[in-house]
PDB file of N, CA and C in Angstrom:
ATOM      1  N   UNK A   1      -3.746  15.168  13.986  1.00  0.00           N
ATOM      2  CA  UNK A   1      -2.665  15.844  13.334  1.00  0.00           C
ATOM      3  C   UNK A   1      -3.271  16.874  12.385  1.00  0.00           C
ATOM      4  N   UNK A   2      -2.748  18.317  12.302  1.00  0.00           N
ATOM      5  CA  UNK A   2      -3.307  19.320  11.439  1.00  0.00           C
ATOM      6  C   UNK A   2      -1.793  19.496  10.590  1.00  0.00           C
ATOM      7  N   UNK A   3      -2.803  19.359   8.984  1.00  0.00           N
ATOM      8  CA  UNK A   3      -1.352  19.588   8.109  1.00  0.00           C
ATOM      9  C   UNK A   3      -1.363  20.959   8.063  1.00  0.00           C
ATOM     10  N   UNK A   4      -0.618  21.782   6.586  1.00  0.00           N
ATOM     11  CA  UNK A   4      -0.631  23.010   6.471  1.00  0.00           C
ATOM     12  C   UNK A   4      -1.276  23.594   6.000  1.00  0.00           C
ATOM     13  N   UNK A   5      -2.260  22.445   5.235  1.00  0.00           N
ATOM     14  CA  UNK A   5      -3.396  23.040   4.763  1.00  0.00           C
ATOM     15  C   UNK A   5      -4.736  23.049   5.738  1.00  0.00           C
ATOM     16  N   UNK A   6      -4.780  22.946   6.525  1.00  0.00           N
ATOM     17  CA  UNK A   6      -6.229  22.928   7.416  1.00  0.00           C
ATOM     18  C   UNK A   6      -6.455  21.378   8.151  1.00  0.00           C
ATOM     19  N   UNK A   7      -5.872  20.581   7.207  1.00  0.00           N
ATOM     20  CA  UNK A   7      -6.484  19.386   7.033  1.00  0.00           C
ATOM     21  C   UNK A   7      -6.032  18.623   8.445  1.00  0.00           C
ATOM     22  N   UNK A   8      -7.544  18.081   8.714  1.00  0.00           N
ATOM     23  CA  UNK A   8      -7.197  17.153  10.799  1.00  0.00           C
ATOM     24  C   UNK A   8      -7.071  15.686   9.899  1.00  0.00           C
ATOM     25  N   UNK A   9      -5.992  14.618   9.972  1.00  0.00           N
ATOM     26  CA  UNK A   9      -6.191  13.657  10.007  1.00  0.00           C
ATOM     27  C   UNK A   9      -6.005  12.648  11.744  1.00  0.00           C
ATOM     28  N   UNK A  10      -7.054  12.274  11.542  1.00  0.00           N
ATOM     29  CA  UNK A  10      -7.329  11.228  13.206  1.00  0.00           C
ATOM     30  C   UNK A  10      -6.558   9.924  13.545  1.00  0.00           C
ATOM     31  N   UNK A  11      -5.253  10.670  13.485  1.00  0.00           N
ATOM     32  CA  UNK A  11      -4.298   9.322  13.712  1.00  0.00           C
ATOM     33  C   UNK A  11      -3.643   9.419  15.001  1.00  0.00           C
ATOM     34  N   UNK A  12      -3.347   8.681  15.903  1.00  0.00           N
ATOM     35  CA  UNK A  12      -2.608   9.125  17.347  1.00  0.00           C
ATOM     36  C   UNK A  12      -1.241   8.565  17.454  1.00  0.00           C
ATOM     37  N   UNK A  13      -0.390   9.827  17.709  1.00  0.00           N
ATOM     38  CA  UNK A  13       1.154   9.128  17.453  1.00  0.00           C
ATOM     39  C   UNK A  13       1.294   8.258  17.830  1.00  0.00           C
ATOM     40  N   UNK A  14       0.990   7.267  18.413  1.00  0.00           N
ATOM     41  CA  UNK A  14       1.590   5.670  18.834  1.00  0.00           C
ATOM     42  C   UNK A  14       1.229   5.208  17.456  1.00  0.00           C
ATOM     43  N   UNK A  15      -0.088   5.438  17.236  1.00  0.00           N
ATOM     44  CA  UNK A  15      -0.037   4.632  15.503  1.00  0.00           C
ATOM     45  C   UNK A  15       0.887   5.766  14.876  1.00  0.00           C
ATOM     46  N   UNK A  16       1.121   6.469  14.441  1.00  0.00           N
ATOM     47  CA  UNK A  16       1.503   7.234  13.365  1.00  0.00           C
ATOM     48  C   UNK A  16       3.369   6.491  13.387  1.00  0.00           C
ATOM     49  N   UNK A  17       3.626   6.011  15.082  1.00  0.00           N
ATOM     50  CA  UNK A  17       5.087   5.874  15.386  1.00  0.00           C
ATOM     51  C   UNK A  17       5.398   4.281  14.340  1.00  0.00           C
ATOM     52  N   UNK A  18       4.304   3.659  14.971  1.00  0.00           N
ATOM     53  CA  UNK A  18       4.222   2.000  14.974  1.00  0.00           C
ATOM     54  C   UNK A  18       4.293   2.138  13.253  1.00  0.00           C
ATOM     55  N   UNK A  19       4.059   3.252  12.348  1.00  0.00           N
ATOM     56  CA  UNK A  19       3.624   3.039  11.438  1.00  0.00           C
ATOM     57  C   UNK A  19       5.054   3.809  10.101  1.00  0.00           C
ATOM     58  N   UNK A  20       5.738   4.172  10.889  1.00  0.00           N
ATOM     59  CA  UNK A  20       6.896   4.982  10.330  1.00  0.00           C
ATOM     60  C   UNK A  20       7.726   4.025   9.607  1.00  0.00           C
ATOM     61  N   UNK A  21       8.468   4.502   8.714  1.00  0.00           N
ATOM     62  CA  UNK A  21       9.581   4.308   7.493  1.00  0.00           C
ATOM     63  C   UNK A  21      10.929   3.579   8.642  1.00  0.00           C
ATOM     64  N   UNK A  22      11.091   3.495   9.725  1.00  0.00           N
ATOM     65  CA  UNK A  22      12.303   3.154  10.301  1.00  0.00           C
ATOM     66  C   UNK A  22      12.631   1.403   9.772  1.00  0.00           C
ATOM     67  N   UNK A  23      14.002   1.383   9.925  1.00  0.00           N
ATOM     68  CA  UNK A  23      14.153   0.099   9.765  1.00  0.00           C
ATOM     69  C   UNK A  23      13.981  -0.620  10.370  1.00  0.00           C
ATOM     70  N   UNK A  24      13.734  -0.258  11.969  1.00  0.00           N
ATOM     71  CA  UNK A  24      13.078  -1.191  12.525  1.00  0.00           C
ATOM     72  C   UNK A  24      11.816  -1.547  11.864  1.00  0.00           C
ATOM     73  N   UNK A  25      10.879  -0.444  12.036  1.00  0.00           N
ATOM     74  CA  UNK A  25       9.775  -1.265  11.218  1.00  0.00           C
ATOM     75  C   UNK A  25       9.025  -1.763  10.514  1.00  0.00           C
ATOM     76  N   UNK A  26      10.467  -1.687   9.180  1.00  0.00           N
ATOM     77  CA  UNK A  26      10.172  -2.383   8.279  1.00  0.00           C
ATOM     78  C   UNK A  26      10.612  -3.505   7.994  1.00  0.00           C
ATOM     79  N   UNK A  27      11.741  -3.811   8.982  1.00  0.00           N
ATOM     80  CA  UNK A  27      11.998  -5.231   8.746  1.00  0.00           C
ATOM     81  C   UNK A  27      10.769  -5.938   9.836  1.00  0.00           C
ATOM     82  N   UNK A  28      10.399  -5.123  10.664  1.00  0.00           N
ATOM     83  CA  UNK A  28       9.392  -6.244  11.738  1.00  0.00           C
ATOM     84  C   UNK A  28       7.581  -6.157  10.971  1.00  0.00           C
ATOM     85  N   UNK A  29       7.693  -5.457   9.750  1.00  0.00           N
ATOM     86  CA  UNK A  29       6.458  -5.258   8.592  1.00  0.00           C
ATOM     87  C   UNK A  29       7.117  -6.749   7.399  1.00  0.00           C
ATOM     88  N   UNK A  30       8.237  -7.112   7.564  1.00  0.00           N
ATOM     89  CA  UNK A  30       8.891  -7.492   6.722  1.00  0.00           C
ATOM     90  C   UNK A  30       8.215  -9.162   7.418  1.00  0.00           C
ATOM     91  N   UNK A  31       8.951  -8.960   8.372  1.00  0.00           N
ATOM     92  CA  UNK A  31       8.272 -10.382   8.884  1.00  0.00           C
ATOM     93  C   UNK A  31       7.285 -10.742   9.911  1.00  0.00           C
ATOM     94  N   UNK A  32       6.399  -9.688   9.620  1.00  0.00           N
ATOM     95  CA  UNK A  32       5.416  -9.832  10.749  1.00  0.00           C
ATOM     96  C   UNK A  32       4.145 -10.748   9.355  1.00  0.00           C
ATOM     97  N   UNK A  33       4.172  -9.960   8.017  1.00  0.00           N
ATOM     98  CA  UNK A  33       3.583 -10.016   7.056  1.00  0.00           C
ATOM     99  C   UNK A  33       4.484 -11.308   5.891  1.00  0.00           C
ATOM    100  N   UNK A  34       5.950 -11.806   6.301  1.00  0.00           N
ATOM    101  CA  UNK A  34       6.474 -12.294   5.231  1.00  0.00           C
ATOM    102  C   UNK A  34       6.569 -11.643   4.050  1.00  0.00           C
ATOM    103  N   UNK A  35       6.964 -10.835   4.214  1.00  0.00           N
ATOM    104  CA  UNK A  35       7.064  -9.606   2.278  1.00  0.00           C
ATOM    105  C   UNK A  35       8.755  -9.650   2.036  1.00  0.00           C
ATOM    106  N   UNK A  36       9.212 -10.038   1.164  1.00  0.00           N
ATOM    107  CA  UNK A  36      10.510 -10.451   0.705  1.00  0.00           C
ATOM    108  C   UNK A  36      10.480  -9.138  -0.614  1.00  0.00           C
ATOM    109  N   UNK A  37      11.643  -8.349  -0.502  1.00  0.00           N
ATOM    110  CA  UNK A  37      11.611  -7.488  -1.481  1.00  0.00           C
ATOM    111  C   UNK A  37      11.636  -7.734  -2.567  1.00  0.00           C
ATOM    112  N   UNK A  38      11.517  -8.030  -4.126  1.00  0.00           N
ATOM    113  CA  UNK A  38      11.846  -8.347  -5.438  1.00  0.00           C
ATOM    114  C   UNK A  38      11.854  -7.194  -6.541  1.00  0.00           C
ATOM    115  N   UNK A  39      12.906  -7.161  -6.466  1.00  0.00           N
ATOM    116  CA  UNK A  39      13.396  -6.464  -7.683  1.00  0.00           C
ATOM    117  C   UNK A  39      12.672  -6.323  -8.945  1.00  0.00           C
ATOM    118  N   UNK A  40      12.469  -5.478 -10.200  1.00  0.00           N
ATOM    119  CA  UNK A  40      11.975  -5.479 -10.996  1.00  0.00           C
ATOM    120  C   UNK A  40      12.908  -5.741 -12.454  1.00  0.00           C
ATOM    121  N   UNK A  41      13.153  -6.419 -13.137  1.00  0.00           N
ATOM    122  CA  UNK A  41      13.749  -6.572 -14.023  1.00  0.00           C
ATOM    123  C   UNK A  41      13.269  -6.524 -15.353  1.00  0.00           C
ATOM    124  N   UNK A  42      13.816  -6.237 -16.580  1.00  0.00           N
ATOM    125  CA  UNK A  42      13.531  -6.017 -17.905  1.00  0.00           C
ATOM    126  C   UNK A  42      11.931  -6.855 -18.058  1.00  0.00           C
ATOM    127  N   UNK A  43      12.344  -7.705 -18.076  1.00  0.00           N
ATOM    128  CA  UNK A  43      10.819  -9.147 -18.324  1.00  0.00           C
ATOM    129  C   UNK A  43       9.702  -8.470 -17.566  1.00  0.00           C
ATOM    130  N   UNK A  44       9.535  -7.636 -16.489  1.00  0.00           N
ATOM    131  CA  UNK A  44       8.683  -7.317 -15.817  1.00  0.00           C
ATOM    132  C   UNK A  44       7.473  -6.834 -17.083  1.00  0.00           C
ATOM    133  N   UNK A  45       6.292  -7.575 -16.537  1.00  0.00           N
ATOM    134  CA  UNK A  45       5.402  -7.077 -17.256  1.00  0.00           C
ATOM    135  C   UNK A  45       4.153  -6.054 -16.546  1.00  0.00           C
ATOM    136  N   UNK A  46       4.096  -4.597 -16.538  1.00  0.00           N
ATOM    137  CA  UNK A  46       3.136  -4.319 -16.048  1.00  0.00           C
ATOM    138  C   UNK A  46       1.883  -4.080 -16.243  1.00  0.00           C
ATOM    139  N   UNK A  47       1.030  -4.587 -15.584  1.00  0.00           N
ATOM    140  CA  UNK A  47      -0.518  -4.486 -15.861  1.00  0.00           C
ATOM    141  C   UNK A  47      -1.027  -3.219 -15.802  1.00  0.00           C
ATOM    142  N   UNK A  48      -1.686  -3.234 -16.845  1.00  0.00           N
ATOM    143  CA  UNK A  48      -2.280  -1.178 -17.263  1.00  0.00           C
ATOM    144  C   UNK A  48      -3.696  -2.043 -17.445  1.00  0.00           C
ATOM    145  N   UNK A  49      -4.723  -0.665 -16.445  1.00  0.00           N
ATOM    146  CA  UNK A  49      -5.945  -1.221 -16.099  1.00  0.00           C
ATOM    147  C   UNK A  49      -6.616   0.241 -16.536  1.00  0.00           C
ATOM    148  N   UNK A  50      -7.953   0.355 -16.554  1.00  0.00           N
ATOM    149  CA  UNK A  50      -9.234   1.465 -16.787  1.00  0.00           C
ATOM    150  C   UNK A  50      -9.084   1.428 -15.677  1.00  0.00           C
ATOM    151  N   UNK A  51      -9.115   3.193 -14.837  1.00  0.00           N
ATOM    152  CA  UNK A  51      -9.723   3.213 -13.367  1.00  0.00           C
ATOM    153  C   UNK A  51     -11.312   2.773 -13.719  1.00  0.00           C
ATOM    154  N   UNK A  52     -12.067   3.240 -14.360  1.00  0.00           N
ATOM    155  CA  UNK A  52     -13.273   3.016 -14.019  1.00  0.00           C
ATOM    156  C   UNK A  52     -13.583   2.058 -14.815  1.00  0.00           C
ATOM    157  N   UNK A  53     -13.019   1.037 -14.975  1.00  0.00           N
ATOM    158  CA  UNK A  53     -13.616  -0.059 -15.240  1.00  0.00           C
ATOM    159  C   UNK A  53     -13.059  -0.695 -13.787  1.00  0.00           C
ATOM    160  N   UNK A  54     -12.423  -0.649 -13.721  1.00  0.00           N
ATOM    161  CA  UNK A  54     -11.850  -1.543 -12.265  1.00  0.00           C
ATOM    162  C   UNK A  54     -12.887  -0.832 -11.176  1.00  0.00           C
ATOM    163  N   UNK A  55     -13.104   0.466 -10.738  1.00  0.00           N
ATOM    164  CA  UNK A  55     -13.750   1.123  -9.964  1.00  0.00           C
ATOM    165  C   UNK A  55     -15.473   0.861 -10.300  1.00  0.00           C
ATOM    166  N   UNK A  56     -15.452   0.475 -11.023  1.00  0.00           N
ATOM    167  CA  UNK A  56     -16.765   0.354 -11.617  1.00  0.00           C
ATOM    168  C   UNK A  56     -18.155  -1.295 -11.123  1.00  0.00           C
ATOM    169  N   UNK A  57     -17.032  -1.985 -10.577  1.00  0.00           N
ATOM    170  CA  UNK A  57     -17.592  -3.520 -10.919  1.00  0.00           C
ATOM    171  C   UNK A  57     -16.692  -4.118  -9.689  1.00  0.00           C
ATOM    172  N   UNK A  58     -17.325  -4.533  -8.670  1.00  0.00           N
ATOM    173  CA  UNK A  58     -16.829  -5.364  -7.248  1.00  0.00           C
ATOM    174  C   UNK A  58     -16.289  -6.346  -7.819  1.00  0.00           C
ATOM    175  N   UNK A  59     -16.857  -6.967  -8.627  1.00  0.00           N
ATOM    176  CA  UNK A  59     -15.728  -8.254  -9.409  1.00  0.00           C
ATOM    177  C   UNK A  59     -14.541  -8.051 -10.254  1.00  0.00           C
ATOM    178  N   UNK A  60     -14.563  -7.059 -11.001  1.00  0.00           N
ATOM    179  CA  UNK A  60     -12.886  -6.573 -11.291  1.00  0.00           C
ATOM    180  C   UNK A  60     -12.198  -5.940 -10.302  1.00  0.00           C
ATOM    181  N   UNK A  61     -12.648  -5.268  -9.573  1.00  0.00           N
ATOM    182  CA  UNK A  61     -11.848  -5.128  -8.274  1.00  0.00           C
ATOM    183  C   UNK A  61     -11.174  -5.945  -7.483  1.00  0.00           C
ATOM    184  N   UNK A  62     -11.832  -6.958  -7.499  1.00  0.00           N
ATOM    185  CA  UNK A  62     -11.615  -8.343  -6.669  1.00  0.00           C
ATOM    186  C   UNK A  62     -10.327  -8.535  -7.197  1.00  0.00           C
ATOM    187  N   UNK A  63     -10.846  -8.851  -8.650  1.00  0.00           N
ATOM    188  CA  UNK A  63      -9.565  -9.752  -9.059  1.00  0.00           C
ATOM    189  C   UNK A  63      -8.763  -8.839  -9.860  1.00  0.00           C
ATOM    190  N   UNK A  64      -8.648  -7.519  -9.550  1.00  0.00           N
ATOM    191  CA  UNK A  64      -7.639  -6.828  -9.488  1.00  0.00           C
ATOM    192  C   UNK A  64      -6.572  -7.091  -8.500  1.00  0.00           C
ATOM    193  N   UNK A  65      -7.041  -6.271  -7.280  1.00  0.00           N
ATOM    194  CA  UNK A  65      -6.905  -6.754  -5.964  1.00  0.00           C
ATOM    195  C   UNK A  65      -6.137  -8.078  -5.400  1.00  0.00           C
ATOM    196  N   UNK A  66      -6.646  -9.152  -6.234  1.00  0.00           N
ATOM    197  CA  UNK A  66      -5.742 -10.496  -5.707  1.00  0.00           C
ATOM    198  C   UNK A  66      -5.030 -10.940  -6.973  1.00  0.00           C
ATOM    199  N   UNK A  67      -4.658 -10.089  -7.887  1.00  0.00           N
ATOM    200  CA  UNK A  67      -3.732 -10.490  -8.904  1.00  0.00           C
ATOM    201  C   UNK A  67      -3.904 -11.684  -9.739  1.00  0.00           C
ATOM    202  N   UNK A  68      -5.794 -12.095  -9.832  1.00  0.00           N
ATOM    203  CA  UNK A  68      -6.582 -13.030 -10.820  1.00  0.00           C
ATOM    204  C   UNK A  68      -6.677 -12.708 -12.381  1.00  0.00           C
TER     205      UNK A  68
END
């Protein structure tokens, strides 16, 4: 695929299809993976991280990554 800027990305429409916003396939992403949508509510607390401390160290990445 060539965007408008020059740029080739190496994807082949069967993936690019399999990989689209439709509702089909996001409900069959939905339960192919078990991902249940959840809402965000007031209580939500979000985690604010250093890129380069996280980028910095395979072990904060990690447990970035798996929500440790």
């Amino acid at each position: 695929m060539e965007w408008s800027d020059g740029h080739l990305s190496p994807f082949s429409v069967p993936w690019l299809v399999d990989r689209a916003f439709t509702q089909e396939n996001v409900q069959r992403r939905r339960e192919e993976y078990d991902i249940e949508p959840r809402l965000w509510g007031k209580g939500e607390r979000i985690r604010r991280h250093q890129y380069e401390g996280i980028m910095g160290s395979e072990e904060k990445l990690l447990a970035f990554l798996t929500g440790a």
